[in-house]
PDB file of N, CA and C in Angstrom:
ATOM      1  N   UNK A   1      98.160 105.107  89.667  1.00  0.00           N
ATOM      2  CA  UNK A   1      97.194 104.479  90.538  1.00  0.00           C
ATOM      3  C   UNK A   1      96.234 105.528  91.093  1.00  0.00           C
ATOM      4  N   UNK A   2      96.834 106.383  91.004  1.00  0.00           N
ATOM      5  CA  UNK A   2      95.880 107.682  91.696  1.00  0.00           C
ATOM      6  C   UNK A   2      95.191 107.947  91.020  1.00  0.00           C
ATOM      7  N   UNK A   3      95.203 108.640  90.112  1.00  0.00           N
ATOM      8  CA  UNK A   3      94.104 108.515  88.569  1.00  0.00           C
ATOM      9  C   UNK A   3      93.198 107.601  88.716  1.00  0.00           C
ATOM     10  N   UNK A   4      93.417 106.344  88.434  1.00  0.00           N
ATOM     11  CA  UNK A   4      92.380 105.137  88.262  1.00  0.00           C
ATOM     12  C   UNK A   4      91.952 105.185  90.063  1.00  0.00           C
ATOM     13  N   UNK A   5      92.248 105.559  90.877  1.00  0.00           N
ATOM     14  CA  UNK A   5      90.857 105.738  91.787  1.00  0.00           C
ATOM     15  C   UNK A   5      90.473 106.788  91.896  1.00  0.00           C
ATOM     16  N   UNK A   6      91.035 108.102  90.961  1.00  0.00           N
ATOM     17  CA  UNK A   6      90.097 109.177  91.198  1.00  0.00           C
ATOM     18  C   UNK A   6      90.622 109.740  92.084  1.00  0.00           C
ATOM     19  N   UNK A   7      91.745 109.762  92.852  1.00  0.00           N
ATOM     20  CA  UNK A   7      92.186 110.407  94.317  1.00  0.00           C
ATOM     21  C   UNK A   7      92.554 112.277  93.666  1.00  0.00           C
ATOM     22  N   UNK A   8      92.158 113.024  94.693  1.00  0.00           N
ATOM     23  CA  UNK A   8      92.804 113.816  94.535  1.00  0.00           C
ATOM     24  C   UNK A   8      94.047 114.007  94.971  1.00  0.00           C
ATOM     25  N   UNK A   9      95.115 114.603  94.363  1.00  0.00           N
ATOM     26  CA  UNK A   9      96.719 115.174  95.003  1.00  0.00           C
ATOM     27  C   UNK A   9      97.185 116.362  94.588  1.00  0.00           C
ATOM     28  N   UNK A  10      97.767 116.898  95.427  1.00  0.00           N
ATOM     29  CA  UNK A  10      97.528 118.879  95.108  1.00  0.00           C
ATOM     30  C   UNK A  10      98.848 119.282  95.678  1.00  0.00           C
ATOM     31  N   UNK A  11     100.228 119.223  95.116  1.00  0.00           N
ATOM     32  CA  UNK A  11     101.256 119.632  95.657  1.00  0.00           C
ATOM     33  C   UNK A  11     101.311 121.496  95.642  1.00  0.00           C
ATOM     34  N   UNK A  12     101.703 121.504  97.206  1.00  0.00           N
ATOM     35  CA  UNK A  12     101.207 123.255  97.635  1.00  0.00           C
ATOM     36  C   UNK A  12     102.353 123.749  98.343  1.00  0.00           C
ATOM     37  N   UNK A  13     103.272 124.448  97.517  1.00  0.00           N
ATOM     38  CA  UNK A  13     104.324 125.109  98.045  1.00  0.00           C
ATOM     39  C   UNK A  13     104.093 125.998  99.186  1.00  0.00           C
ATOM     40  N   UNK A  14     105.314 125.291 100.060  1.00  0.00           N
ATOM     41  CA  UNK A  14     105.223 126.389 101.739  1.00  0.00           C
ATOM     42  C   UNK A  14     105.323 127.809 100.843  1.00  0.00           C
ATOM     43  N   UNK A  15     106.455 128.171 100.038  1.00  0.00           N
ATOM     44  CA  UNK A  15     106.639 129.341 100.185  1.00  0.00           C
ATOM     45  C   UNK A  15     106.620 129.949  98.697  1.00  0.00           C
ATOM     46  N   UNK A  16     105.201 130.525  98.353  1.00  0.00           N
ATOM     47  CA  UNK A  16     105.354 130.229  96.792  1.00  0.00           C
ATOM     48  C   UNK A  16     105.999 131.534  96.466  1.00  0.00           C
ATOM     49  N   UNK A  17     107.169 132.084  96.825  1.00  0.00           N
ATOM     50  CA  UNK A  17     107.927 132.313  95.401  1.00  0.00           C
ATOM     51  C   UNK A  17     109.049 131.594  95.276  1.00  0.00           C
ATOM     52  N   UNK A  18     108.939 130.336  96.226  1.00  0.00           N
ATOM     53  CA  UNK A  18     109.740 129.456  96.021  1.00  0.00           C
ATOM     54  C   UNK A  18     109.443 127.891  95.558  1.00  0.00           C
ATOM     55  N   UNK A  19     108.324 128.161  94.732  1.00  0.00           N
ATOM     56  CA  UNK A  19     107.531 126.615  94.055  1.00  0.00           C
ATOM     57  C   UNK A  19     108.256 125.412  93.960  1.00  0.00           C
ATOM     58  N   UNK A  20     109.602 125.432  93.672  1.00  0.00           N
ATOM     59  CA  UNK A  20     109.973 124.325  93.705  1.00  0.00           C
ATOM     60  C   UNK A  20     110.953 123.860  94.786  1.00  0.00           C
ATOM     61  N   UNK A  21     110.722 124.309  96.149  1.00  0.00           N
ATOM     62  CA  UNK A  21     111.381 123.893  97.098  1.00  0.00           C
ATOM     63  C   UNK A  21     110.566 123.085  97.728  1.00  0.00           C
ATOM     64  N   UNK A  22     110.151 123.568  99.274  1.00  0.00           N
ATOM     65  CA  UNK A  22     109.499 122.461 100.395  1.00  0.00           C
ATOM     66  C   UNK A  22     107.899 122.732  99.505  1.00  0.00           C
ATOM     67  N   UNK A  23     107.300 121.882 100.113  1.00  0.00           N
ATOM     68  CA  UNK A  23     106.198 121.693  99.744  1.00  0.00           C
ATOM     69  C   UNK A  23     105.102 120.882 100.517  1.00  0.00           C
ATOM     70  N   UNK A  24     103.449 121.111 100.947  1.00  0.00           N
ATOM     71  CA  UNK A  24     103.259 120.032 101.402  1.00  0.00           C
ATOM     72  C   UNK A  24     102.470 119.276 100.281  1.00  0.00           C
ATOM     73  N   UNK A  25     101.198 118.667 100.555  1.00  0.00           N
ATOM     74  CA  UNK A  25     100.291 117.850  99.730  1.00  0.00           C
ATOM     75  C   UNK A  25      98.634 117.892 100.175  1.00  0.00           C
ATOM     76  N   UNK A  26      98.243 118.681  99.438  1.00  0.00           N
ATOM     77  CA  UNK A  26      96.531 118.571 100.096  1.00  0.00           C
ATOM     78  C   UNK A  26      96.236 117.313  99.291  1.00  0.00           C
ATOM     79  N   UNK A  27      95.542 116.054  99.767  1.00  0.00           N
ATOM     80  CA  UNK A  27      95.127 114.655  99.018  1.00  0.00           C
ATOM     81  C   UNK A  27      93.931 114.189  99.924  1.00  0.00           C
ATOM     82  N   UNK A  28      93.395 113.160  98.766  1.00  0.00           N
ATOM     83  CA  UNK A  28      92.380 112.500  99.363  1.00  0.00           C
ATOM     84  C   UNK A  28      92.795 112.029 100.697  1.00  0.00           C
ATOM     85  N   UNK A  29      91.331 111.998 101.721  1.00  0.00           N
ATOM     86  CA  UNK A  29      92.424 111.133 102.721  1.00  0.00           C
ATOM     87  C   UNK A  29      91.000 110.091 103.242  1.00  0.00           C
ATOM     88  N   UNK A  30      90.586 108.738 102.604  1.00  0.00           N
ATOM     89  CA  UNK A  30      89.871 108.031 102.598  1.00  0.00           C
ATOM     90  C   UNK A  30      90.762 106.776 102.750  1.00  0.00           C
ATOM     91  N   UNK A  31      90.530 105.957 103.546  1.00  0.00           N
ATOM     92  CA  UNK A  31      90.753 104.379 102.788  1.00  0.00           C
ATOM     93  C   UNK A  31      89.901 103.599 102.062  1.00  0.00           C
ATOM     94  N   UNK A  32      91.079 103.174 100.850  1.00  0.00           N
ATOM     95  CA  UNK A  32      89.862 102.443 100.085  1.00  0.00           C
ATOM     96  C   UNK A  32      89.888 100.977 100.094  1.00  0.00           C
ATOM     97  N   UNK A  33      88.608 100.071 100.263  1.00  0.00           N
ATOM     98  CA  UNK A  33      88.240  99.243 100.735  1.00  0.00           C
ATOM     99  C   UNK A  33      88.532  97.998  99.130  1.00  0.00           C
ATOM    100  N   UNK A  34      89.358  97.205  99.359  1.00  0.00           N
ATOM    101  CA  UNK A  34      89.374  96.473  97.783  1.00  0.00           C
ATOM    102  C   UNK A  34      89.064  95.085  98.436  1.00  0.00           C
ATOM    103  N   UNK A  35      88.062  94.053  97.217  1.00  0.00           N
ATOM    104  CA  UNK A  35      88.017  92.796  97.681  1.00  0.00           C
ATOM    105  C   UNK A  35      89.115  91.831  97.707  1.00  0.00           C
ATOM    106  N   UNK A  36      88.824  90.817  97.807  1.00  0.00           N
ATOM    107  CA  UNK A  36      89.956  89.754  97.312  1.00  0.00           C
ATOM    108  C   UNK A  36      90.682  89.171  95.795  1.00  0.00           C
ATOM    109  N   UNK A  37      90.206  89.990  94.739  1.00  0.00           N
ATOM    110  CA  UNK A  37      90.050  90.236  93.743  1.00  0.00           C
ATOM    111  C   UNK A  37      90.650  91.404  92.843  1.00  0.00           C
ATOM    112  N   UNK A  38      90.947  92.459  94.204  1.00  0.00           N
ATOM    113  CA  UNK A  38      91.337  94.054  94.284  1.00  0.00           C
ATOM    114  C   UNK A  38      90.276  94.708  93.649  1.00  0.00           C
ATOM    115  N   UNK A  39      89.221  94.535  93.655  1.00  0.00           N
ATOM    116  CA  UNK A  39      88.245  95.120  93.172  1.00  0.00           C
ATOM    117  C   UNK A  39      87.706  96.432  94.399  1.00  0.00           C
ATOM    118  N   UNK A  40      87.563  97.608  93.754  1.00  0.00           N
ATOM    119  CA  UNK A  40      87.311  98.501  94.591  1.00  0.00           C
ATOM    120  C   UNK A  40      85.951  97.966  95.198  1.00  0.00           C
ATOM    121  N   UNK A  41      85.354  98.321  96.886  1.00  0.00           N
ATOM    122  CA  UNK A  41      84.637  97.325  97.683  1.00  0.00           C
ATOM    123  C   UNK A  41      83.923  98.937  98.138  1.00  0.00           C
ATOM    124  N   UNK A  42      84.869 100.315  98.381  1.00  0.00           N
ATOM    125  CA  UNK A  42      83.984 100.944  99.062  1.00  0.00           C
ATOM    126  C   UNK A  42      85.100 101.943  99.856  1.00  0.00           C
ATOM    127  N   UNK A  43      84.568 103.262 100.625  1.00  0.00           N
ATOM    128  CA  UNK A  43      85.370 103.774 101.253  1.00  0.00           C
ATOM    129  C   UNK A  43      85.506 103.962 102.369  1.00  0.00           C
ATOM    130  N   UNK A  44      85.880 104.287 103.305  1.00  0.00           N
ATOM    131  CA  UNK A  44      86.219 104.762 104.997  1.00  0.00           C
ATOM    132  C   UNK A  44      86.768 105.958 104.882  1.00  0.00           C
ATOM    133  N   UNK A  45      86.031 107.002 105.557  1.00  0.00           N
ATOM    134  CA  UNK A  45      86.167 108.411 104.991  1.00  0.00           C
ATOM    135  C   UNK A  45      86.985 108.446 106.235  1.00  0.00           C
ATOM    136  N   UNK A  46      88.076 110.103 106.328  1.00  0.00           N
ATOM    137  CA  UNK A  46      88.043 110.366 107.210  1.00  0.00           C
ATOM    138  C   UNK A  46      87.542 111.292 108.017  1.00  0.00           C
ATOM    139  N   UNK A  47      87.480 110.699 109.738  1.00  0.00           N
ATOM    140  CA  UNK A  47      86.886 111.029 110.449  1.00  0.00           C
ATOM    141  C   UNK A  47      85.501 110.286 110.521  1.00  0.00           C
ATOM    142  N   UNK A  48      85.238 109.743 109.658  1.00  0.00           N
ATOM    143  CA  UNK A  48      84.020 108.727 109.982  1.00  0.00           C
ATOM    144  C   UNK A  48      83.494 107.707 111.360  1.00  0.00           C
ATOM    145  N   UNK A  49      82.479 107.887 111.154  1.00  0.00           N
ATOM    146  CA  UNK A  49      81.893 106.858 112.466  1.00  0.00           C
ATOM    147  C   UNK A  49      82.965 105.697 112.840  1.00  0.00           C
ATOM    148  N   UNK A  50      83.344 105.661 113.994  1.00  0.00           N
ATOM    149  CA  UNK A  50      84.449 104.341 114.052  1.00  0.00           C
ATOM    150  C   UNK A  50      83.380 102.766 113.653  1.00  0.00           C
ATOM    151  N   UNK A  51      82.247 103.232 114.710  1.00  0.00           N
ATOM    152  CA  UNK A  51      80.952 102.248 114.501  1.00  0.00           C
ATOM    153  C   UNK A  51      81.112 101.494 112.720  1.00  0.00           C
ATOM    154  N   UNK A  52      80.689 102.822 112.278  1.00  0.00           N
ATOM    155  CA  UNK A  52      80.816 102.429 110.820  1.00  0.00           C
ATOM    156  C   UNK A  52      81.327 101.684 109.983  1.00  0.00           C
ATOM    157  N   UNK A  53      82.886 102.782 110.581  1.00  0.00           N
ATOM    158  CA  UNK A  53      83.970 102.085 109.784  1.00  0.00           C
ATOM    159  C   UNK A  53      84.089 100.178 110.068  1.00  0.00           C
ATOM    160  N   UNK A  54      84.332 100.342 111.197  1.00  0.00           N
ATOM    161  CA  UNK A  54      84.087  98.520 111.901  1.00  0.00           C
ATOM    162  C   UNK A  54      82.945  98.008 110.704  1.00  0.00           C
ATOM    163  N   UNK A  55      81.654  98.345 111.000  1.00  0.00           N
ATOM    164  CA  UNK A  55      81.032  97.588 110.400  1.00  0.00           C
ATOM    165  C   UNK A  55      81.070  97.753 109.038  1.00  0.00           C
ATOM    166  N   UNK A  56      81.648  98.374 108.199  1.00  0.00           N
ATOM    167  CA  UNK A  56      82.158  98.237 106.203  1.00  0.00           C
ATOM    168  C   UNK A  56      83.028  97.432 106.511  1.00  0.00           C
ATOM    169  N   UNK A  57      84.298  97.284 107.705  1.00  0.00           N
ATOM    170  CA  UNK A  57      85.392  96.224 107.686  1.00  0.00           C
ATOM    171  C   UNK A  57      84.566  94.612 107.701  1.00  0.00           C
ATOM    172  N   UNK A  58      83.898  94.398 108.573  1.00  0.00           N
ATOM    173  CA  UNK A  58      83.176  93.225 108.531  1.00  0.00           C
ATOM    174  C   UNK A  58      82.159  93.026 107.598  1.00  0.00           C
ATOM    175  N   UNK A  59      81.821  93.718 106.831  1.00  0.00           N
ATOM    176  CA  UNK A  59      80.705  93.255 105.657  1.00  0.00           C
ATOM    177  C   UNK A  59      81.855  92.960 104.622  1.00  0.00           C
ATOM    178  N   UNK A  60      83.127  93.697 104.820  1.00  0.00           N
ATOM    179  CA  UNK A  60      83.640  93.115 103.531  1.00  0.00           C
ATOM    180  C   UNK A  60      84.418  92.090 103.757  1.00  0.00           C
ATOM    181  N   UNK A  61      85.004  91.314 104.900  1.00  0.00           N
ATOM    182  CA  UNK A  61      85.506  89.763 105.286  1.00  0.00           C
ATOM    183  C   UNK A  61      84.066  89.175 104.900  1.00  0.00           C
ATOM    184  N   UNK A  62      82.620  89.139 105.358  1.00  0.00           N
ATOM    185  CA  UNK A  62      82.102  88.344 105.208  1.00  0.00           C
ATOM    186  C   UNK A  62      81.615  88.049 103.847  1.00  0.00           C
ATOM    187  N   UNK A  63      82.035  89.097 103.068  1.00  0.00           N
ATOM    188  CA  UNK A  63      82.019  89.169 101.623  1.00  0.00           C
ATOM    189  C   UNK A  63      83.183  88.250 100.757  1.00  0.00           C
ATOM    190  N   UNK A  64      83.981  88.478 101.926  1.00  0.00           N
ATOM    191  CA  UNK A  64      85.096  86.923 101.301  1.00  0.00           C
ATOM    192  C   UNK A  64      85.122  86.147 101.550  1.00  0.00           C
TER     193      UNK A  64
END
């Protein structure tokens, strides 16, 4: 699923000469907006305008 939206995911060892122990994850960090259809609709970045974000949430109900 990550692939087919393109997300990035970047597993990054705490302690690299120990790669395969703890680890965290640098990743996309957007929500993505799907219609009623699951059709990708759009994104909500983060840290974005809350303003914003509100108003992509309501263009896409009135889109359904």
């Amino acid at each position: 699923m990550a692939r087919s939206f393109k997300v990035f995911f970047k597993k990054v060892p705490t302690d690299p000469a120990k790669p395969d122990e703890d680890y965290t994850m640098d990743h996309t960090a957007s929500v993505f907006l799907l219609d009623r259809q699951g059709r990708f609709a759009g994104t909500i970045a983060y840290g974005e305008n809350p303003d914003v974000a509100v108003q992509k949430l309501k263009n896409l109900i009135a889109r359904n």
